[in-house]
PDB file of N, CA and C in Angstrom:
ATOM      1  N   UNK A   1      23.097  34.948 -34.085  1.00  0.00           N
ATOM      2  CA  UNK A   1      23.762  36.085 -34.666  1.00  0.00           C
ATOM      3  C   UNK A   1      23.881  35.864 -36.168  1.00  0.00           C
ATOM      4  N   UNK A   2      23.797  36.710 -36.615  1.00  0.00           N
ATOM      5  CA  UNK A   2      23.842  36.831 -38.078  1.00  0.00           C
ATOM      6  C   UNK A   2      24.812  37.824 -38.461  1.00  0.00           C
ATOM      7  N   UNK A   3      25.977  37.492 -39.402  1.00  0.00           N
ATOM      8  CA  UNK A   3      26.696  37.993 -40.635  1.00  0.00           C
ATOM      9  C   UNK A   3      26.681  38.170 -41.904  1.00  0.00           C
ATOM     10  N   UNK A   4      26.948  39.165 -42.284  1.00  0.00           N
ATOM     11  CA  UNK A   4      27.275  39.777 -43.757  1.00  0.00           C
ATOM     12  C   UNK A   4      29.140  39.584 -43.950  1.00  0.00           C
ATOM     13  N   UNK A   5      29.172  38.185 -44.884  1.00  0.00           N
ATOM     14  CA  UNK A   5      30.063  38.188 -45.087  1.00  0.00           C
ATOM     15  C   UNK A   5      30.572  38.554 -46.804  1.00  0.00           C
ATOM     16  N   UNK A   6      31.494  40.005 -46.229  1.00  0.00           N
ATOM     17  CA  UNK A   6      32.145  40.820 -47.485  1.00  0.00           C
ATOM     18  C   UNK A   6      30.815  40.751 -48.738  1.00  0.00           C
ATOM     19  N   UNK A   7      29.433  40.893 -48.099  1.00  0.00           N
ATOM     20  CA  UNK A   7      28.319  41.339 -49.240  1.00  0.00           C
ATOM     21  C   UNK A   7      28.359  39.831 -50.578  1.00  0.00           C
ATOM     22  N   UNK A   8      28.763  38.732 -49.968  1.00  0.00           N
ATOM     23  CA  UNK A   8      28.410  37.434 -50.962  1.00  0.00           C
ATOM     24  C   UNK A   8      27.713  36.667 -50.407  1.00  0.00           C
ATOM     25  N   UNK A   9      27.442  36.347 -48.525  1.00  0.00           N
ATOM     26  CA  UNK A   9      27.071  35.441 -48.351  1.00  0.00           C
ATOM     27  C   UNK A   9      26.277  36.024 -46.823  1.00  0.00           C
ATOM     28  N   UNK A  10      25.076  35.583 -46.203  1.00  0.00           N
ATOM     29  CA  UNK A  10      25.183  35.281 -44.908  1.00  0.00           C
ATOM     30  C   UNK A  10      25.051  34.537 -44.022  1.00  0.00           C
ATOM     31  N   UNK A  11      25.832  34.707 -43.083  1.00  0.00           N
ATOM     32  CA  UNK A  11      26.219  32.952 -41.951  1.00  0.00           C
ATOM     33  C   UNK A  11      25.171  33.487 -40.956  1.00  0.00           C
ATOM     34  N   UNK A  12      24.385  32.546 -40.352  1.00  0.00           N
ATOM     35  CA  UNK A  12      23.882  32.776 -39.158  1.00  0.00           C
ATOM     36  C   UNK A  12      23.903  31.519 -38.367  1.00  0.00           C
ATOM     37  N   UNK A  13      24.898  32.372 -36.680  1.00  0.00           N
ATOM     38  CA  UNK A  13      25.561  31.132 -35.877  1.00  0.00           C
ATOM     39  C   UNK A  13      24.568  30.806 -34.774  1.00  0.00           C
ATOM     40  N   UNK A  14      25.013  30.049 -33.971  1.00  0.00           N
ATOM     41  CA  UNK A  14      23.750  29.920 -33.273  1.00  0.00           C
ATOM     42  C   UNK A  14      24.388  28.977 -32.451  1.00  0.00           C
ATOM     43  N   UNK A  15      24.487  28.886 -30.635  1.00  0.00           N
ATOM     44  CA  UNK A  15      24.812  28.059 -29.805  1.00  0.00           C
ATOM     45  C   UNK A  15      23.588  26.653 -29.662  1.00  0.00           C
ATOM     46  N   UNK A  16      24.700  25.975 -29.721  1.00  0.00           N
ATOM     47  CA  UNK A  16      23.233  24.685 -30.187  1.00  0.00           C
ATOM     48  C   UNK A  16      24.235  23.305 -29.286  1.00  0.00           C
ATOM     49  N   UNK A  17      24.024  23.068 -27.903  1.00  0.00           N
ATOM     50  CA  UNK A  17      24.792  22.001 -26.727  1.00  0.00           C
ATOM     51  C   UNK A  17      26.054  22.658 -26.506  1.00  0.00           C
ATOM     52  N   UNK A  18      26.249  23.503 -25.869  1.00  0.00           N
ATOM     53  CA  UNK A  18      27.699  24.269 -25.995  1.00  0.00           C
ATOM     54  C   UNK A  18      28.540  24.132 -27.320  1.00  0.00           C
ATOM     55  N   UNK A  19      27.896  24.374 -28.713  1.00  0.00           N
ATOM     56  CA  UNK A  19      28.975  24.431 -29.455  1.00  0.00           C
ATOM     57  C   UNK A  19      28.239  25.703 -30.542  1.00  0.00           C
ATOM     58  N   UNK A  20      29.101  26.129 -31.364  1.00  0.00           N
ATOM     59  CA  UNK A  20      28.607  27.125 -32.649  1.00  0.00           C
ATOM     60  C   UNK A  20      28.233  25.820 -33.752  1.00  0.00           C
ATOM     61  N   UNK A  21      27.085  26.513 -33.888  1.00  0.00           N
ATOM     62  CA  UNK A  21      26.374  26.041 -35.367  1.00  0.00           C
ATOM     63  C   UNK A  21      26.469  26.639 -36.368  1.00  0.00           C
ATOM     64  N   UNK A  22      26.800  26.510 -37.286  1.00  0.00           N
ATOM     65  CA  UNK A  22      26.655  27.702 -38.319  1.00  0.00           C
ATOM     66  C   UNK A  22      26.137  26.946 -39.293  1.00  0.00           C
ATOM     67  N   UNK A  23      24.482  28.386 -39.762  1.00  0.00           N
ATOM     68  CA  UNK A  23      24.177  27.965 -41.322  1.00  0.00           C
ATOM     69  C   UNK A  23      24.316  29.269 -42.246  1.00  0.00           C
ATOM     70  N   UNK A  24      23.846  28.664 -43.356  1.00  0.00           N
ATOM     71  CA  UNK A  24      24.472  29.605 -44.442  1.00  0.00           C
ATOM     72  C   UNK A  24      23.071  29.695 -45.368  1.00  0.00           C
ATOM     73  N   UNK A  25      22.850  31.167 -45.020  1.00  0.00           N
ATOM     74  CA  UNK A  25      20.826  31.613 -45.362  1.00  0.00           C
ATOM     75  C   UNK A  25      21.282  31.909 -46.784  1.00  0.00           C
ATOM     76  N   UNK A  26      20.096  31.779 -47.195  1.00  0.00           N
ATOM     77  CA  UNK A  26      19.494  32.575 -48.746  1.00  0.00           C
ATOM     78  C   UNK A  26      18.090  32.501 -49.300  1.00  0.00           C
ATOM     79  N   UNK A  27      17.860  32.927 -50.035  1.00  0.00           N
ATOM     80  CA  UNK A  27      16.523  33.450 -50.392  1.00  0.00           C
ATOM     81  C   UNK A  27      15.656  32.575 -49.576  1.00  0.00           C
ATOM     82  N   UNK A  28      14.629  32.259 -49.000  1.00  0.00           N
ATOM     83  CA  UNK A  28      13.924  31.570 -48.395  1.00  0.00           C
ATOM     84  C   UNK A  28      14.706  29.628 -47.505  1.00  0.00           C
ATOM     85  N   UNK A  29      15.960  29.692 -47.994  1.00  0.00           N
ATOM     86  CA  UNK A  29      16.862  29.131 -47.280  1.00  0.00           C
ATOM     87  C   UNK A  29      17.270  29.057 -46.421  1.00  0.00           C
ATOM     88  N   UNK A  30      18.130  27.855 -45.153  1.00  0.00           N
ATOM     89  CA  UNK A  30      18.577  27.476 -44.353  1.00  0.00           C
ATOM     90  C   UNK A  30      19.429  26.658 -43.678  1.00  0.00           C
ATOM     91  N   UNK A  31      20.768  26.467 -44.222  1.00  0.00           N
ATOM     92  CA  UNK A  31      21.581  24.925 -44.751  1.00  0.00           C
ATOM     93  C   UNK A  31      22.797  25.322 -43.975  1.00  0.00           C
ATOM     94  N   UNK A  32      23.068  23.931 -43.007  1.00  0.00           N
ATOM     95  CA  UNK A  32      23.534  23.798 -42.339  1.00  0.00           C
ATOM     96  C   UNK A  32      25.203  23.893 -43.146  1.00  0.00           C
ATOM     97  N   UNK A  33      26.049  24.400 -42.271  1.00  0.00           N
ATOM     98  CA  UNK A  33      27.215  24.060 -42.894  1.00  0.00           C
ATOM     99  C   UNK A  33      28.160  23.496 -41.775  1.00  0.00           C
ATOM    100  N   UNK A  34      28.235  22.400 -42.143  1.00  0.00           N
ATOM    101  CA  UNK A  34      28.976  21.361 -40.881  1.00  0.00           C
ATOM    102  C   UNK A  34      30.594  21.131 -41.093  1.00  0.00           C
ATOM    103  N   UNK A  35      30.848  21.587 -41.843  1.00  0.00           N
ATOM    104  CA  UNK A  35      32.884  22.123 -42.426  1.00  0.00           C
ATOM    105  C   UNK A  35      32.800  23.287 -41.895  1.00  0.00           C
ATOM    106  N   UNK A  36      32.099  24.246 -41.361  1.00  0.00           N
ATOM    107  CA  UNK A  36      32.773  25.176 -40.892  1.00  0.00           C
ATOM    108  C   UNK A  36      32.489  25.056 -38.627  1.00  0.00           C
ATOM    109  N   UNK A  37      34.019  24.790 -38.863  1.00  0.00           N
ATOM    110  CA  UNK A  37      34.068  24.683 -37.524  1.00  0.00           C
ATOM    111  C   UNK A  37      34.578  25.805 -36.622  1.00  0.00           C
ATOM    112  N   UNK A  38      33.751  26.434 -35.602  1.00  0.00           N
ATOM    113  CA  UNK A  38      33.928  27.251 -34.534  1.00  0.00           C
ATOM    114  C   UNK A  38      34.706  26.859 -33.278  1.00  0.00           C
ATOM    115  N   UNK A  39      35.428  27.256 -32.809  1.00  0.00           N
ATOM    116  CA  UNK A  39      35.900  26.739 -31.719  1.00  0.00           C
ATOM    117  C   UNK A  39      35.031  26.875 -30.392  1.00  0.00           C
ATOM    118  N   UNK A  40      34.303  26.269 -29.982  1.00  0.00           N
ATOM    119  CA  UNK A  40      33.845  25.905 -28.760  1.00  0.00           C
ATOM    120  C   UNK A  40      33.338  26.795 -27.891  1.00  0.00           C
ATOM    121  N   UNK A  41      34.700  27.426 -27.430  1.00  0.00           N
ATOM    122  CA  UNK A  41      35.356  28.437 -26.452  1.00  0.00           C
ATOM    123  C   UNK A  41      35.154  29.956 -26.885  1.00  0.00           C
ATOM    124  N   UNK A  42      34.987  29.853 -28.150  1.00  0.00           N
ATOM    125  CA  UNK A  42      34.691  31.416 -28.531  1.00  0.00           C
ATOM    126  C   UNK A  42      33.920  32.133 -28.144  1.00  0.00           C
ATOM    127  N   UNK A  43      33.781  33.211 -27.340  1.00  0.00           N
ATOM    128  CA  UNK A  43      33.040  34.457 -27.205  1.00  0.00           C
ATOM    129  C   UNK A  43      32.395  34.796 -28.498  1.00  0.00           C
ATOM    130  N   UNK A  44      31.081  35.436 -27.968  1.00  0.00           N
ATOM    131  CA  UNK A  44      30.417  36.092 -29.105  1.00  0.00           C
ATOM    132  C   UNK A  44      31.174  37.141 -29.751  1.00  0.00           C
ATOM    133  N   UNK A  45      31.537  38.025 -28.776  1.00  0.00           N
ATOM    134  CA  UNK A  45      32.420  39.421 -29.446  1.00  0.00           C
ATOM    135  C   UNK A  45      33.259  38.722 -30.629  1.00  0.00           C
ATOM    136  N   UNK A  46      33.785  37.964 -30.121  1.00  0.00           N
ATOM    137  CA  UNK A  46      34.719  37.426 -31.052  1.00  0.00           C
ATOM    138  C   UNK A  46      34.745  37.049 -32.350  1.00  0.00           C
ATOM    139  N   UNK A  47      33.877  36.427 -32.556  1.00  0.00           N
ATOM    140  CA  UNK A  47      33.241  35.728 -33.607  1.00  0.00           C
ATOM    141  C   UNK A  47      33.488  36.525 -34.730  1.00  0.00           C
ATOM    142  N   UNK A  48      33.175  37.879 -35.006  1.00  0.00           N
ATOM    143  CA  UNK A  48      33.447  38.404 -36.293  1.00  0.00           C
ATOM    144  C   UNK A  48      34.735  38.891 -36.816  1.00  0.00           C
ATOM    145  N   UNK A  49      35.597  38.626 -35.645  1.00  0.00           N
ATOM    146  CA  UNK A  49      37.261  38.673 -35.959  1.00  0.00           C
ATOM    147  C   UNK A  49      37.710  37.077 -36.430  1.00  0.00           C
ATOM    148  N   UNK A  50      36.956  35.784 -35.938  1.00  0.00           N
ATOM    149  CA  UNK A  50      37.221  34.654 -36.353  1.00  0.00           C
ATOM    150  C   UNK A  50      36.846  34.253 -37.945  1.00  0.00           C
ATOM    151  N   UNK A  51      36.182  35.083 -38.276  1.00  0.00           N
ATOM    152  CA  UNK A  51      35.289  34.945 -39.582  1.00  0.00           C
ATOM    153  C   UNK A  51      36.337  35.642 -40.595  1.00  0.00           C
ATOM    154  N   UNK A  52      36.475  37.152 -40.106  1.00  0.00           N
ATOM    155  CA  UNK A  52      37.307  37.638 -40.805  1.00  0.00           C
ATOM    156  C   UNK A  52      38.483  36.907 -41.518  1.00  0.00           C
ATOM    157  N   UNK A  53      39.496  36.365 -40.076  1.00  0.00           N
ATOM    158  CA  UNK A  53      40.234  35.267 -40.598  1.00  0.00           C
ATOM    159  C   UNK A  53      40.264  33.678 -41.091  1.00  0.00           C
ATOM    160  N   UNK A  54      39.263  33.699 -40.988  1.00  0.00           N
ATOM    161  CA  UNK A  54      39.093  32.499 -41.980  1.00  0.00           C
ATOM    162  C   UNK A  54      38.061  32.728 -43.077  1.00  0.00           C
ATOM    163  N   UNK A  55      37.643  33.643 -43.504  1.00  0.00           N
ATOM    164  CA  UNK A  55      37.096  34.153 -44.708  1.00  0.00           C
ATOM    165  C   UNK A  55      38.219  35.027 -45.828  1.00  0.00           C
ATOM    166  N   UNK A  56      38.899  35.810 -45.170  1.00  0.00           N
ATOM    167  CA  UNK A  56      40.126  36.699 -45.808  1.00  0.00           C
ATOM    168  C   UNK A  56      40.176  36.583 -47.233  1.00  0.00           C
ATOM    169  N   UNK A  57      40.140  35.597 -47.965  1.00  0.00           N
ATOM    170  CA  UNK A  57      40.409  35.202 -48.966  1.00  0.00           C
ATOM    171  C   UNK A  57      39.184  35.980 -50.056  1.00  0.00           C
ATOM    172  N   UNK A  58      38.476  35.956 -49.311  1.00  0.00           N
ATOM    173  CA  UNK A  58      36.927  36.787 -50.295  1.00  0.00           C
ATOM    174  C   UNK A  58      36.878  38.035 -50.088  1.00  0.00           C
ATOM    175  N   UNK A  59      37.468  38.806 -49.149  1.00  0.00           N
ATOM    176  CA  UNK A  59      37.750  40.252 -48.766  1.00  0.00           C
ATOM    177  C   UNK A  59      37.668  41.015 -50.267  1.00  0.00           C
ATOM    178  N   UNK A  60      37.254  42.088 -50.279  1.00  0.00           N
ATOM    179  CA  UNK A  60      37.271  43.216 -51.373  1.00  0.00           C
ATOM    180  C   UNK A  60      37.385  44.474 -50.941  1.00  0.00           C
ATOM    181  N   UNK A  61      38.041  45.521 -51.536  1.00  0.00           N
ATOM    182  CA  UNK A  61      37.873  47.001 -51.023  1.00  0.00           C
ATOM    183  C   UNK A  61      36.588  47.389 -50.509  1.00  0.00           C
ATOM    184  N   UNK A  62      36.288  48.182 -49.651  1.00  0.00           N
ATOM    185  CA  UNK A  62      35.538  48.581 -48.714  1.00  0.00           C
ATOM    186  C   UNK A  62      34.487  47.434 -48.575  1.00  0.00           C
ATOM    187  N   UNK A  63      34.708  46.079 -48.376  1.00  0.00           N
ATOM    188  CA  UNK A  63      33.789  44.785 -47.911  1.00  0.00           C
ATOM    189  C   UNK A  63      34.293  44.894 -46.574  1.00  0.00           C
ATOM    190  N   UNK A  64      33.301  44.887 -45.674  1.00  0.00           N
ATOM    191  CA  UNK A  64      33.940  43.731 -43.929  1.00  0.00           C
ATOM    192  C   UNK A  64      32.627  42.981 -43.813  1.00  0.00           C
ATOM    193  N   UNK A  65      33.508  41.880 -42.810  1.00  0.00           N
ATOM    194  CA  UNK A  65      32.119  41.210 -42.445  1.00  0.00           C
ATOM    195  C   UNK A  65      31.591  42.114 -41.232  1.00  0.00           C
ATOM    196  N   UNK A  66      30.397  41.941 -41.194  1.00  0.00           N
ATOM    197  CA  UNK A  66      29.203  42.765 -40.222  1.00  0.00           C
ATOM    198  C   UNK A  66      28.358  41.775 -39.379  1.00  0.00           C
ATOM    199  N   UNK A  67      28.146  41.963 -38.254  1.00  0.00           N
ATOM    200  CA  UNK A  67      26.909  41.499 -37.766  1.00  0.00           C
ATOM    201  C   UNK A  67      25.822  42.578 -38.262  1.00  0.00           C
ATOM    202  N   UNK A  68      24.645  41.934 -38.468  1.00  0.00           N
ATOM    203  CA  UNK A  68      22.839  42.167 -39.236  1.00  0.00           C
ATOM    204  C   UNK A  68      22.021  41.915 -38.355  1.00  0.00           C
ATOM    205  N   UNK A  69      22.345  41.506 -36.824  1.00  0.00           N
ATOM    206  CA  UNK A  69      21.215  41.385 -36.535  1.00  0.00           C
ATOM    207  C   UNK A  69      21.359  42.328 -34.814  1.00  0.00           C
ATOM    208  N   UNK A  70      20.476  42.239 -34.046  1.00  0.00           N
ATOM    209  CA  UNK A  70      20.663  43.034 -32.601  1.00  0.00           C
ATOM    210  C   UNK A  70      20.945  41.834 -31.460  1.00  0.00           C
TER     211      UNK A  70
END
């Protein structure tokens, strides 16, 4: 799954031995980000309400984070 977070960055997560992976894409990029920890247990649905709150801080008028991909 892939996010648009608040139009600065995008995360794309990915179940990798029962856990969330998350990397952090850009221009022809792919870099793991191993500080950002998912909880385990999380549902997919979920995921972009978990982001929300622990992203909050970068929020801007009419920014949300989005899933980008199907």
């Amino acid at each position: 799954m892939k996010f648009d977070v608040y139009g600065r960055f995008v995360l794309e997560l990915a179940r990798e031995a029962d856990r969330w992976a998350a990397y952090r894409l850009g221009e022809g990029t792919r870099r793991r980000q191993p500080d950002l920890a998912i909880p385990p247990e999380l549902e997919p649905a979920a995921v972009a309400g978990f982001l929300e709150d622990l992203f909050h801080e970068l929020a801007q008028p009419g920014r949300t984070i989005r899933r980008i991909d199907g």
